[in-house]
Protein backbone atom coordinates (compact mmCIF):
# COMPACT_ATOMS: atom_id res chain seq x y z
CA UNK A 1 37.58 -34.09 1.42
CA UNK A 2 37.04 -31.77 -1.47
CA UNK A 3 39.56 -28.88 -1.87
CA UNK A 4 38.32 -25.38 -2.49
CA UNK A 5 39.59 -25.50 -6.05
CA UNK A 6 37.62 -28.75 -6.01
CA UNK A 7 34.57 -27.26 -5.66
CA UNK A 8 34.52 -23.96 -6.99
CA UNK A 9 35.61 -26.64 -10.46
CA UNK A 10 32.59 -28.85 -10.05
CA UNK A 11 30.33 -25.49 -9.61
CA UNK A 12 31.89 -24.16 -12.51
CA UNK A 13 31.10 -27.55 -14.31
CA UNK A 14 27.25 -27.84 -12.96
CA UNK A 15 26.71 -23.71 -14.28
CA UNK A 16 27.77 -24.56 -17.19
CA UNK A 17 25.19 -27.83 -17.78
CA UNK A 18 22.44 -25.37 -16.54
CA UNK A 19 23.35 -23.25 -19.48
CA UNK A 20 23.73 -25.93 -22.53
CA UNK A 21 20.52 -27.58 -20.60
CA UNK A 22 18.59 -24.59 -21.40
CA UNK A 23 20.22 -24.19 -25.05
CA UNK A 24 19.03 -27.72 -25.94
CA UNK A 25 15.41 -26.95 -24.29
CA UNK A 26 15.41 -23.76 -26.81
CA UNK A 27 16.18 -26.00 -29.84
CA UNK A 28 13.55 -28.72 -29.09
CA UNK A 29 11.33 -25.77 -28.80
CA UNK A 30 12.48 -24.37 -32.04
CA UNK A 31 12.55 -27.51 -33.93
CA UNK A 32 9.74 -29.67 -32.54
CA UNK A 33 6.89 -26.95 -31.97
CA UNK A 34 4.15 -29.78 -31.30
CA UNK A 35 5.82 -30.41 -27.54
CA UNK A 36 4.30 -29.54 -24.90
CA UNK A 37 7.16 -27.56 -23.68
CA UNK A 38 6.62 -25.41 -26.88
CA UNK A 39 3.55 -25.16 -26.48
CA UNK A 40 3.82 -23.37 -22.92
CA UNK A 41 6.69 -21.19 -24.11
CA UNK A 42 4.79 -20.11 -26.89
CA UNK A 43 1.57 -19.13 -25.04
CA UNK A 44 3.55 -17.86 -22.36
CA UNK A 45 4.89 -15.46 -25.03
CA UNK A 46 1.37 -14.74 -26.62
CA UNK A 47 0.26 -13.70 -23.48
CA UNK A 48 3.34 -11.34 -22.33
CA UNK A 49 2.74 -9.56 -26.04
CA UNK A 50 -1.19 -9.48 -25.31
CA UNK A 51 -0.38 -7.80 -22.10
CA UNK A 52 2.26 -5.36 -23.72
CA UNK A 53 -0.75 -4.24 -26.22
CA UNK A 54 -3.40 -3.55 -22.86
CA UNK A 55 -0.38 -1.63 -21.71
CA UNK A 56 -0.19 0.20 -24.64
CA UNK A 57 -3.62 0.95 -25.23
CA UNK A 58 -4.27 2.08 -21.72
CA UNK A 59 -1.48 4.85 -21.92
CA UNK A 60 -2.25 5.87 -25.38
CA UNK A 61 -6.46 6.61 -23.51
CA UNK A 62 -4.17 8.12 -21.03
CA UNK A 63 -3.04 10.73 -23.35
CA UNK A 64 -5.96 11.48 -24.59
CA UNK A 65 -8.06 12.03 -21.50
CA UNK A 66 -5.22 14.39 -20.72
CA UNK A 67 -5.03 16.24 -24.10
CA UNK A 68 -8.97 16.53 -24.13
CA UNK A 69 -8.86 18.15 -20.18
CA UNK A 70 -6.21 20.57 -21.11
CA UNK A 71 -7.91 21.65 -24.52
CA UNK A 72 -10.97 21.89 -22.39
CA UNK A 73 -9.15 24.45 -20.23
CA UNK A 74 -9.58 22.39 -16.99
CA UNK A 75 -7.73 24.10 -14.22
CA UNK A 76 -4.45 22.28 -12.69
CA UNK A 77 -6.32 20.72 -9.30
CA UNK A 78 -8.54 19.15 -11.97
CA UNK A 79 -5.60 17.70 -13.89
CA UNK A 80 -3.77 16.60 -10.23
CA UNK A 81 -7.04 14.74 -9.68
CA UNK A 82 -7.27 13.17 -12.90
CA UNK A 83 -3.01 12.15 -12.56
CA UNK A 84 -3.99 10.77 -8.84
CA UNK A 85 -6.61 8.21 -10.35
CA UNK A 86 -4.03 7.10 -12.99
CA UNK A 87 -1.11 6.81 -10.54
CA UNK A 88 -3.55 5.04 -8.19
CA UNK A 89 -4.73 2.57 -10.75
CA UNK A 90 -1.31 2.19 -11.58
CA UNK A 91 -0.18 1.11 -7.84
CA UNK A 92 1.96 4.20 -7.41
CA UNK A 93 2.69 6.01 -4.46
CA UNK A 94 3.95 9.66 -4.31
CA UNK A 95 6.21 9.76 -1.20
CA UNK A 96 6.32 13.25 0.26
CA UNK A 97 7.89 13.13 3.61
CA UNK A 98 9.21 12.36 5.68
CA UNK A 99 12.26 11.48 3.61
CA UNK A 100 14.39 8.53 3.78
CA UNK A 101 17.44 8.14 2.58
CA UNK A 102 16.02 4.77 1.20
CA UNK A 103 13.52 7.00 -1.55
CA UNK A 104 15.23 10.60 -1.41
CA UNK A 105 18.63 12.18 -2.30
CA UNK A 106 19.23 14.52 0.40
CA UNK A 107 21.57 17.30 -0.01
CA UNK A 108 22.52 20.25 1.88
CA UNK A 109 24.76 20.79 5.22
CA UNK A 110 22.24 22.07 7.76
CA UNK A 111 21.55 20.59 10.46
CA UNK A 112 17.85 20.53 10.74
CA UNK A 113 15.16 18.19 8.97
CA UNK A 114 15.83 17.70 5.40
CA UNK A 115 12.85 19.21 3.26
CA UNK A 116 10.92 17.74 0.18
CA UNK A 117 11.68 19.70 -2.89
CA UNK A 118 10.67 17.14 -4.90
CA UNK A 119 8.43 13.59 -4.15
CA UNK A 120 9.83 10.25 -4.82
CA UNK A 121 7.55 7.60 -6.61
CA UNK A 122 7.36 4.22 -5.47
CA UNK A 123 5.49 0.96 -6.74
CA UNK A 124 2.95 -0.43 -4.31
CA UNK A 125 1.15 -2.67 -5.67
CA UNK A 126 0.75 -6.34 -5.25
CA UNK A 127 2.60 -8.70 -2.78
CA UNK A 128 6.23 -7.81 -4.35
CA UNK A 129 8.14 -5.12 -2.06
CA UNK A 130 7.71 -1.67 -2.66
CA UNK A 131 10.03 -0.52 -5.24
CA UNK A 132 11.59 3.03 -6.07
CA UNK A 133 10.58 3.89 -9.77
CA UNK A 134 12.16 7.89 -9.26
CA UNK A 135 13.75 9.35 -6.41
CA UNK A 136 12.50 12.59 -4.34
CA UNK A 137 14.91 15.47 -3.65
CA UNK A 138 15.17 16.81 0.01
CA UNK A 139 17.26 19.87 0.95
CA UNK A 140 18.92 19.66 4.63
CA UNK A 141 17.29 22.81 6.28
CA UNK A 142 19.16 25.13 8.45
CA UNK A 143 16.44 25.11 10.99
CA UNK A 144 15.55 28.88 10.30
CA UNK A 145 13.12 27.96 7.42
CA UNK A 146 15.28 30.50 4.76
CA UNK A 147 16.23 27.06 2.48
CA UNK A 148 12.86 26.02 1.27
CA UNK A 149 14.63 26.16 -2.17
CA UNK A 150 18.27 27.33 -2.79
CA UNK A 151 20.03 27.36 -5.39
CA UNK A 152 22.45 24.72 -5.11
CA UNK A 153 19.72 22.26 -5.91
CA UNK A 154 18.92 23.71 -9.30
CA UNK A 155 21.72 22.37 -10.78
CA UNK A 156 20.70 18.55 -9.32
CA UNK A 157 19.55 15.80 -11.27
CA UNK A 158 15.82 15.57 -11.49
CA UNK A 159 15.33 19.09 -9.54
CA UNK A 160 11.66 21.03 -10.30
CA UNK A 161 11.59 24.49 -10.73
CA UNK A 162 8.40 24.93 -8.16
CA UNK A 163 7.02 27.58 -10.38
CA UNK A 164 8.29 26.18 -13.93
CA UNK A 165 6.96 28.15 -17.08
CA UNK A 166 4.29 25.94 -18.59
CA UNK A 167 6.26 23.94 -21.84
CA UNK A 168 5.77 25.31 -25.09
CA UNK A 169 2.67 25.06 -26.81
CA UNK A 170 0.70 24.65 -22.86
CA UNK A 171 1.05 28.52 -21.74
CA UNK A 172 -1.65 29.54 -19.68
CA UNK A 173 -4.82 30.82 -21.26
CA UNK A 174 -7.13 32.72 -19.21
CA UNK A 175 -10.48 30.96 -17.64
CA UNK A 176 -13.47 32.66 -17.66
């Protein structure tokens, strides 16, 4: 019978095969690009870069569509509609309540419901599990409604001023 130390030697061992096993695949690969397995790795890579350029380009038409709407003076639901689309095509969700503590920090000391200050944004899309790309912020209420934002949360990481001035260069113009 194998001791402990007996083992946890021979897994040691088998690791470290694994890892000069896939050294010497990289080398053939390297040095004999005619093999099949080169072959694979290589198209593998041309189509991870080929991907990485769609990616590109779509976010780059992103920014445009959005520069064009604001130059065009297209009111904020318009924009929110236009964002919606993009984080729908995108397969992301914007969680807005209830909160979890699995998507949202909470904070506060009340006792009632926490409240969404700000929404967390989850993955959704294919058959993987859904996956937190930014967390929401929820405020523990007090139950008297007076803490719909206080100002212990301004100082938190990732906190929205509800009604932020516009950033430089976007101030408001007036619509006709």
């Amino acid at each position: 019978m194998k001791t402990a130390r007996e083992l946890a030697a021979l897994t040691a061992r088998m690791e470290a095969i694994e890892i000069g096993l896939a050294e010497i695949k990289t080398a053939i690969i390297v040095r004999e690009p005619a093999t099949p397995l080169a072959a694979e790795s290589f198209e593998g890579l041309r189509k991870q870069i080929l991907a990485s350029v769609r990616s590109t380009n779509a976010h780059l038409a992103q920014l445009v569509e959005f520069d064009r709407e604001l130059r065009a003076g297209s009111q904020q639901c318009d924009l929110q509609l236009l964002v919606d689309g993009w984080l729908r095509h995108a397969g992301i969700e914007r969680v807005e309540g209830p909160p979890t503590s699995e998507w949202f920090d909470v904070h506060g000391e009340g006792a009632g419901p926490p409240v969404v200050q700000v929404p967390a944004y989850i993955s959704s899309g294919g058959d993987a599990p859904p996956r937190l790309l930014a967390p929401g912020i929820a405020v523990r209420s007090t139950g008297d409604g007076s803490d719909r934002s206080t100002s212990d949360d301004r100082g938190s990481p990732g906190f929205v001023e509800p009604h932020a001035p516009p950033a430089p260069g976007l101030a408001e113009e007036p619509h006709p």
